[in-house]
C-alpha atoms as a PDB file:
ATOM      1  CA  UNK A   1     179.455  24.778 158.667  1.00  0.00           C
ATOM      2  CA  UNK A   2     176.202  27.175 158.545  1.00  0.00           C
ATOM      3  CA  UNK A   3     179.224  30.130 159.717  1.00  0.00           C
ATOM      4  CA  UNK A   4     181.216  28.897 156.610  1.00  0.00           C
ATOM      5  CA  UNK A   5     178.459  29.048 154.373  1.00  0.00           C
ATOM      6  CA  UNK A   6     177.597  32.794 155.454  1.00  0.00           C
ATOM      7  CA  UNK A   7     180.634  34.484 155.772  1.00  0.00           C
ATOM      8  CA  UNK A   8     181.109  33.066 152.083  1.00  0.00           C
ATOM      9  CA  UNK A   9     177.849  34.133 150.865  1.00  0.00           C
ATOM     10  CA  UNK A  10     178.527  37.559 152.549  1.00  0.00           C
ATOM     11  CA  UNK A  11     182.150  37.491 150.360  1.00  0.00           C
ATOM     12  CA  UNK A  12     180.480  36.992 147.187  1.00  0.00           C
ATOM     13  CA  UNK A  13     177.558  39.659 147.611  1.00  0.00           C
ATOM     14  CA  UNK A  14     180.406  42.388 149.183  1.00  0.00           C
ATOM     15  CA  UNK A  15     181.597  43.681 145.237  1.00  0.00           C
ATOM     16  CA  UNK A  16     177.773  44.085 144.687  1.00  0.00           C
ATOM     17  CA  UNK A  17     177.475  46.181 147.567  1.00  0.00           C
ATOM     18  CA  UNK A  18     180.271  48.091 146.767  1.00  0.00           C
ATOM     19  CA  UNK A  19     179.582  48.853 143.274  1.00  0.00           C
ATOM     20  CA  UNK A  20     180.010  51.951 141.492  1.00  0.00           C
ATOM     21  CA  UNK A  21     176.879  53.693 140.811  1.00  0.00           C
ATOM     22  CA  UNK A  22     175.414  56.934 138.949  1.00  0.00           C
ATOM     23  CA  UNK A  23     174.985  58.827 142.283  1.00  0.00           C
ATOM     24  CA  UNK A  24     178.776  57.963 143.050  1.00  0.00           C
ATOM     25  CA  UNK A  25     180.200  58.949 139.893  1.00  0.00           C
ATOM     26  CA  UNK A  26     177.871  62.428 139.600  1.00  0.00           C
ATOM     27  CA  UNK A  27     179.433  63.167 143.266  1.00  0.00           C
ATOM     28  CA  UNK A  28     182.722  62.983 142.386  1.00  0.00           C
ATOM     29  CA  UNK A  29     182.556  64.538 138.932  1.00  0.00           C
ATOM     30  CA  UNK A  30     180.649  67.325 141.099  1.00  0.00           C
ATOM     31  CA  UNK A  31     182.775  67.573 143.782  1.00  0.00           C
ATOM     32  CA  UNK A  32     185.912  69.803 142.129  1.00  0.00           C
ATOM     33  CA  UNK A  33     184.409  73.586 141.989  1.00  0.00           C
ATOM     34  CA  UNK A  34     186.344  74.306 138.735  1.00  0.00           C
ATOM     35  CA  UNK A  35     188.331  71.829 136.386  1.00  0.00           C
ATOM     36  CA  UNK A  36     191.003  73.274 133.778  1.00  0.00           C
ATOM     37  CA  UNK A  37     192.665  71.311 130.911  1.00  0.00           C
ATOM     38  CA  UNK A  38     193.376  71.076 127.449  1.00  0.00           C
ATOM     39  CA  UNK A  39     191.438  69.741 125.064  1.00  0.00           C
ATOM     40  CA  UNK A  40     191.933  68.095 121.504  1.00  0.00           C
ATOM     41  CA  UNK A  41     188.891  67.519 119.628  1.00  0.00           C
ATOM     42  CA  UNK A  42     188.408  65.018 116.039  1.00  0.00           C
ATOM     43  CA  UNK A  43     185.682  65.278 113.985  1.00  0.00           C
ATOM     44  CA  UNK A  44     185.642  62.138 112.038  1.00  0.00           C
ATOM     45  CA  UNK A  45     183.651  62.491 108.225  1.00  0.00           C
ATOM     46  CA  UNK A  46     182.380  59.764 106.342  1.00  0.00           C
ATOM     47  CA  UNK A  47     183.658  61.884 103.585  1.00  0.00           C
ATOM     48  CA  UNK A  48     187.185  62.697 104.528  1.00  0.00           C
ATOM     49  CA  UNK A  49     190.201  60.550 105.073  1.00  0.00           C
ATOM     50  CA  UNK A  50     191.381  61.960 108.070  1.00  0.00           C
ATOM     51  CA  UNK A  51     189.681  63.556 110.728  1.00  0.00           C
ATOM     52  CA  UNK A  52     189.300  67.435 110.817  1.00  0.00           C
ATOM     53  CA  UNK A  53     191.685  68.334 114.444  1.00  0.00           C
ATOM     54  CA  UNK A  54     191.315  71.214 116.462  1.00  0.00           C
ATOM     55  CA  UNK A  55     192.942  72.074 120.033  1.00  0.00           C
ATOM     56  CA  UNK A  56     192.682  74.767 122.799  1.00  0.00           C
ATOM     57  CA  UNK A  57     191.797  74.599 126.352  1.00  0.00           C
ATOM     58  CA  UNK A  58     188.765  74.794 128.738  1.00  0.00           C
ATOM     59  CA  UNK A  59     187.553  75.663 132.113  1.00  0.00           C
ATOM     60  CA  UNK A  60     184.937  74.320 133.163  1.00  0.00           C
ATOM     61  CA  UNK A  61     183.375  76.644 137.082  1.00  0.00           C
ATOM     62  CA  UNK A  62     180.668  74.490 139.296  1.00  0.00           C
ATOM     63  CA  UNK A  63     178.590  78.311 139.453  1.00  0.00           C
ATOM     64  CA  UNK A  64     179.333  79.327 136.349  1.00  0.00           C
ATOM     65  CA  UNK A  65     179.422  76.944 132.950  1.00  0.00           C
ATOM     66  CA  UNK A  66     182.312  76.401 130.520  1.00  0.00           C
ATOM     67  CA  UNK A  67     184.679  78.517 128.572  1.00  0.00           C
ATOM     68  CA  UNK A  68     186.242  76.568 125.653  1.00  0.00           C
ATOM     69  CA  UNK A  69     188.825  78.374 124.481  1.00  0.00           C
ATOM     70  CA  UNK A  70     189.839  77.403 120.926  1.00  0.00           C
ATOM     71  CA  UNK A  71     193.591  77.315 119.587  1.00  0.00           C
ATOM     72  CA  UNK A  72     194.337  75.461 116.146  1.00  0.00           C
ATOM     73  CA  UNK A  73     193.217  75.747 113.655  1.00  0.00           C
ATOM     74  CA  UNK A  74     191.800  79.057 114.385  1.00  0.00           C
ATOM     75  CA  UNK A  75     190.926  81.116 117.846  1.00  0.00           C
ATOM     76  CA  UNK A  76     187.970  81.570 118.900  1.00  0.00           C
ATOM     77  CA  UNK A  77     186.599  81.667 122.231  1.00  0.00           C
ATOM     78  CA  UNK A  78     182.914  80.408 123.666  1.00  0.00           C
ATOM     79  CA  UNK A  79     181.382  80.672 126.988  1.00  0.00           C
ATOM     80  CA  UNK A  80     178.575  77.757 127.682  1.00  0.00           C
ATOM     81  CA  UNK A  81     176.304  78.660 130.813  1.00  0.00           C
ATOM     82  CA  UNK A  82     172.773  77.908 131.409  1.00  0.00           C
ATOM     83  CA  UNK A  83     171.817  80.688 129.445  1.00  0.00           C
ATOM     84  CA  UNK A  84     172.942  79.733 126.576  1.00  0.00           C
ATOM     85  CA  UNK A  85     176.224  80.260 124.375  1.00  0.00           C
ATOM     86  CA  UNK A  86     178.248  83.231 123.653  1.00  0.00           C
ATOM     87  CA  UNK A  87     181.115  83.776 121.344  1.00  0.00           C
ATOM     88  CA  UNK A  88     184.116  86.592 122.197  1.00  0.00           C
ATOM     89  CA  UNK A  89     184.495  89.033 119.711  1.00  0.00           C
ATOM     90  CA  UNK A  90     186.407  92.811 119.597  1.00  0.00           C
ATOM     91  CA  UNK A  91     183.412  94.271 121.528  1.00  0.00           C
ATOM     92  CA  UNK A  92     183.391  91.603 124.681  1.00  0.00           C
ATOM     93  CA  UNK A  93     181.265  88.633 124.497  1.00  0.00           C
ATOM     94  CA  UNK A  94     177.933  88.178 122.029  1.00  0.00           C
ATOM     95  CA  UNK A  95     175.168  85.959 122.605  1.00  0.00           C
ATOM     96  CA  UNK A  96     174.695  82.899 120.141  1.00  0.00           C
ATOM     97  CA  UNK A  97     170.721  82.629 119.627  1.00  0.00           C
ATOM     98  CA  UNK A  98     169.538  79.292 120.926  1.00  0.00           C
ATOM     99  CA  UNK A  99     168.815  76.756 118.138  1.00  0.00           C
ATOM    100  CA  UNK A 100     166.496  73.563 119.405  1.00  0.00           C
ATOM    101  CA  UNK A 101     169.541  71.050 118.707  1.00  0.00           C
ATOM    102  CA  UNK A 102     172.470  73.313 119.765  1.00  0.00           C
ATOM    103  CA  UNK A 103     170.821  74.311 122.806  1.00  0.00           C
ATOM    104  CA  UNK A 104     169.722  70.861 124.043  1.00  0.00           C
ATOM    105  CA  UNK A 105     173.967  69.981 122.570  1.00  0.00           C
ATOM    106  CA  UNK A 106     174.654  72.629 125.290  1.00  0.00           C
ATOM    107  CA  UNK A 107     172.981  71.064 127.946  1.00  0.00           C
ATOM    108  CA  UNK A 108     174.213  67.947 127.515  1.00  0.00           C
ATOM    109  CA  UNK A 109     177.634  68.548 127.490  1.00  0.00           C
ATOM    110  CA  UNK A 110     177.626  70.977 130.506  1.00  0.00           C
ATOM    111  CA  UNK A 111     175.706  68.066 132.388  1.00  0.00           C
ATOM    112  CA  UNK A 112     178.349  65.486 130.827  1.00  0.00           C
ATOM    113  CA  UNK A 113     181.323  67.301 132.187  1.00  0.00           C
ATOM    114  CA  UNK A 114     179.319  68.466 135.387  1.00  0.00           C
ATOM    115  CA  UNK A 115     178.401  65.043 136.316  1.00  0.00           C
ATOM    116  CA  UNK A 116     174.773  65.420 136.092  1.00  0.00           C
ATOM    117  CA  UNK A 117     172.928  62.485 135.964  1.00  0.00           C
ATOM    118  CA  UNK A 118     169.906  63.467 136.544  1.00  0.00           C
ATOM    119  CA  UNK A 119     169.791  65.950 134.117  1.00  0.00           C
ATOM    120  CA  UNK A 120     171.085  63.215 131.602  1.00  0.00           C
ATOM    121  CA  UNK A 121     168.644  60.956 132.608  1.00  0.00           C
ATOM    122  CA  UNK A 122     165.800  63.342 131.539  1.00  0.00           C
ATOM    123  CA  UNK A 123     166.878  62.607 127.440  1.00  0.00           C
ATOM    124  CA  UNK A 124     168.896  59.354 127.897  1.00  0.00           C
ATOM    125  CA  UNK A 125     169.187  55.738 128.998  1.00  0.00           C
ATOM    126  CA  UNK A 126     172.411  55.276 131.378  1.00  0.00           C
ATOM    127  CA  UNK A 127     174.975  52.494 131.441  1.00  0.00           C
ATOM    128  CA  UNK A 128     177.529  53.032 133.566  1.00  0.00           C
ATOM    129  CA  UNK A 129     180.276  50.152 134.291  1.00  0.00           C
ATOM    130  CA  UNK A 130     183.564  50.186 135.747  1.00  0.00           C
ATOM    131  CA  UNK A 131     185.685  51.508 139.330  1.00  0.00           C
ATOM    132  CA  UNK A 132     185.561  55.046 140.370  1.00  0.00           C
ATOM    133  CA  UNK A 133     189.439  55.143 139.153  1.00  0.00           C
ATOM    134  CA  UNK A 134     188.117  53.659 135.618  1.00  0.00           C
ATOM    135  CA  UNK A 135     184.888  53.771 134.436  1.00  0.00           C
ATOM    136  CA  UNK A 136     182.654  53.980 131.299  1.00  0.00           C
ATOM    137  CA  UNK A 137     179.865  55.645 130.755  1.00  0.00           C
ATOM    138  CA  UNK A 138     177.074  54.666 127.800  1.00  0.00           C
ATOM    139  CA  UNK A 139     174.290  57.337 126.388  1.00  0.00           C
ATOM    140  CA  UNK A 140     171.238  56.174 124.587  1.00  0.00           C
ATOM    141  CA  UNK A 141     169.147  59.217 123.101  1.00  0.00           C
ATOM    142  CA  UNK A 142     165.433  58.637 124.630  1.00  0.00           C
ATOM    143  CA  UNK A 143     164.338  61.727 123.026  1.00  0.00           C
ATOM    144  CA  UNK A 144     163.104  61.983 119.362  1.00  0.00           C
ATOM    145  CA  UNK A 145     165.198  65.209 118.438  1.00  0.00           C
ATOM    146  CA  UNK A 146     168.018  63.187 119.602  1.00  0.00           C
ATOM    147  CA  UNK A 147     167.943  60.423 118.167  1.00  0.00           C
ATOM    148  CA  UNK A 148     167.704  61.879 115.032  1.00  0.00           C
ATOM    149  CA  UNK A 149     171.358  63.195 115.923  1.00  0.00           C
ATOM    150  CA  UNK A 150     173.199  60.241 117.990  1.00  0.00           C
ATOM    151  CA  UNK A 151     173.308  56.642 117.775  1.00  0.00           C
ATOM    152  CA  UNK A 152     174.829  56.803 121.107  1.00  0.00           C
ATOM    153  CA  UNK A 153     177.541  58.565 123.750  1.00  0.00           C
ATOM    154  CA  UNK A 154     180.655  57.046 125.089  1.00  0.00           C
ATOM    155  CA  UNK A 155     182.260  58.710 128.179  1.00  0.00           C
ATOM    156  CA  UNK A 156     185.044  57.372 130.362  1.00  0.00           C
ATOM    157  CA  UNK A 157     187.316  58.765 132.748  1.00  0.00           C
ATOM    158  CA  UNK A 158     188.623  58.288 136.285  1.00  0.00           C
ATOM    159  CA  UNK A 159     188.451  61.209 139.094  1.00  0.00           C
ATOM    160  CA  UNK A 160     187.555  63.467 136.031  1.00  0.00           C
ATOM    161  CA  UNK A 161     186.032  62.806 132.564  1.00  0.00           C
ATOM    162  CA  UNK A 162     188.890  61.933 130.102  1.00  0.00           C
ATOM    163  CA  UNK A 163     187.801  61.002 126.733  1.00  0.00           C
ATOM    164  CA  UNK A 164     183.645  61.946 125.178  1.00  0.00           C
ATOM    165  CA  UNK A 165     182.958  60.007 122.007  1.00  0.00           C
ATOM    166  CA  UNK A 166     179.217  60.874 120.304  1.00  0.00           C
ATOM    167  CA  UNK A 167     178.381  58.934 117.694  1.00  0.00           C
ATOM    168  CA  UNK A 168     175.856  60.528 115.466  1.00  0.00           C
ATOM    169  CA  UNK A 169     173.206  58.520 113.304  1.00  0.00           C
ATOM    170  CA  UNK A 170     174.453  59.458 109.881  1.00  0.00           C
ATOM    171  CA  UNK A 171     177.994  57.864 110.797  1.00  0.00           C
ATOM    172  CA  UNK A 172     180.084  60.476 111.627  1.00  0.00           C
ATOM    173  CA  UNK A 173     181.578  60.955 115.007  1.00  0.00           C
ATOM    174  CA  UNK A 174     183.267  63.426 117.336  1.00  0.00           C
ATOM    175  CA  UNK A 175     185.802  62.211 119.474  1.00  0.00           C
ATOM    176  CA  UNK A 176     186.878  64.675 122.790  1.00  0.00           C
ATOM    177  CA  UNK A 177     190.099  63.957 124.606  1.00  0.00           C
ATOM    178  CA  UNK A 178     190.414  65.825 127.735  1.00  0.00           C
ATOM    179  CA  UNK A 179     193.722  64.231 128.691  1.00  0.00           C
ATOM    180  CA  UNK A 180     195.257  66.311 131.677  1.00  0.00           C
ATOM    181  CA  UNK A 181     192.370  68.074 133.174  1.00  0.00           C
ATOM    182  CA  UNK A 182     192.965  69.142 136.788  1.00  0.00           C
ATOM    183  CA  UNK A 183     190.979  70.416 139.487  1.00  0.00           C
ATOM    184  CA  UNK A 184     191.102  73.611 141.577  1.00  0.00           C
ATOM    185  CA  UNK A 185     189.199  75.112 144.194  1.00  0.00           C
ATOM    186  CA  UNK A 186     188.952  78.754 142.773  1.00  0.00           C
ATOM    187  CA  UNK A 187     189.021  80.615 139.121  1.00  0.00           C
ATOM    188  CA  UNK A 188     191.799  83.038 138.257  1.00  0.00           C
ATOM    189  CA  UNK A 189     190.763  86.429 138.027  1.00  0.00           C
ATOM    190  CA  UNK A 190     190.434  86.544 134.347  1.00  0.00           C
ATOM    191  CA  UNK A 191     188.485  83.376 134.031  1.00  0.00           C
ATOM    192  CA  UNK A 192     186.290  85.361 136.860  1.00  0.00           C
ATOM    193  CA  UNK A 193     185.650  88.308 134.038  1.00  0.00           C
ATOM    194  CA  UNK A 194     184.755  85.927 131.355  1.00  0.00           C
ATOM    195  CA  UNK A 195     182.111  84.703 133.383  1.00  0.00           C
ATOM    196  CA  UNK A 196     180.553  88.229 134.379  1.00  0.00           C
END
């Protein structure tokens, strides 16, 4: 009876054991050295009926940051690193100077899509629920600067990030569907340039 009652007990307690955690899903979102996809991005205003669309693609490199490169409505190409943002123009690429909110933007979405929870841990409070094939992911601003800017984050995704929802405190939002990103183990030779 006693050999029952453990091996039951041991049953019940075996999902806890097993549950997905932070350090699991920074790992995986971490493990791919660069990710590629398209993007389509909806900026949702009080004021407007319909939300304001735009589309491109991205590639995001492990060592280097992100390159979002914007389609529709209009082109225009940025390169996201650690320091800082830079927009292409005729000449090559020119340096965006840092602005407290944008910058600290930056940050977070380079740790978002990197998987870094520790660095996302530093400004916000963490929920994360779900399976490593389907999982959810809840921001809550810590800091004062950004709280003043979101209510709150919403990421999900499986092996990759899929969808980014922030919520800002005025009630607008920004909704990021990444729906067929895939990974690779090395950048193309032009992606290579745009990160020297």
């Amino acid at each position: 009876m006693r050999r029952i009652a453990l091996t039951l007990l041991l049953a019940m307690l075996s999902p806890l054991a097993q549950a997905f955690d932070l350090q699991q899903l920074s790992a995986q979102l971490g493990q791919p050295k660069v990710v590629r996809g398209e993007f389509i991005q909806e900026k949702h205003l009080r004021a407007l009926p319909q939300p304001l669309t735009s589309r491109g693609h991205f590639v995001l490199a492990k060592e280097h940051g992100l390159l979002w490169l914007l389609k529709t409505p209009l082109q225009q190409d940025y390169r996201i690193s650690a320091q800082g943002i830079a927009r292409r123009s005729a000449t090559g690429w020119q340096a965006i100077p840092r602005q407290g909110a944008s910058a600290q933007q930056n940050r977070l979405f380079l740790a978002v899509l990197q998987g870094d929870s520790q660095g996302l841990q530093r400004d916000f409070t963490l929920s994360l629920s779900g399976t490593a094939q389907d999982w959810q992911l809840q921001l809550i601003p810590r800091s004062a600067l950004l709280k003043q800017i979101f209510s709150a984050i919403q990421i999900q995704g499986g092996a990759l990030v899929q969808r980014i929802e922030l919520l800002e405190t005025q009630g607008d939002r920004t909704l990021l569907k990444l729906p067929e990103s895939t990974p690779a183990q090395q950048l193309s030779d032009d992606e290579r340039l745009d990160f020297e």
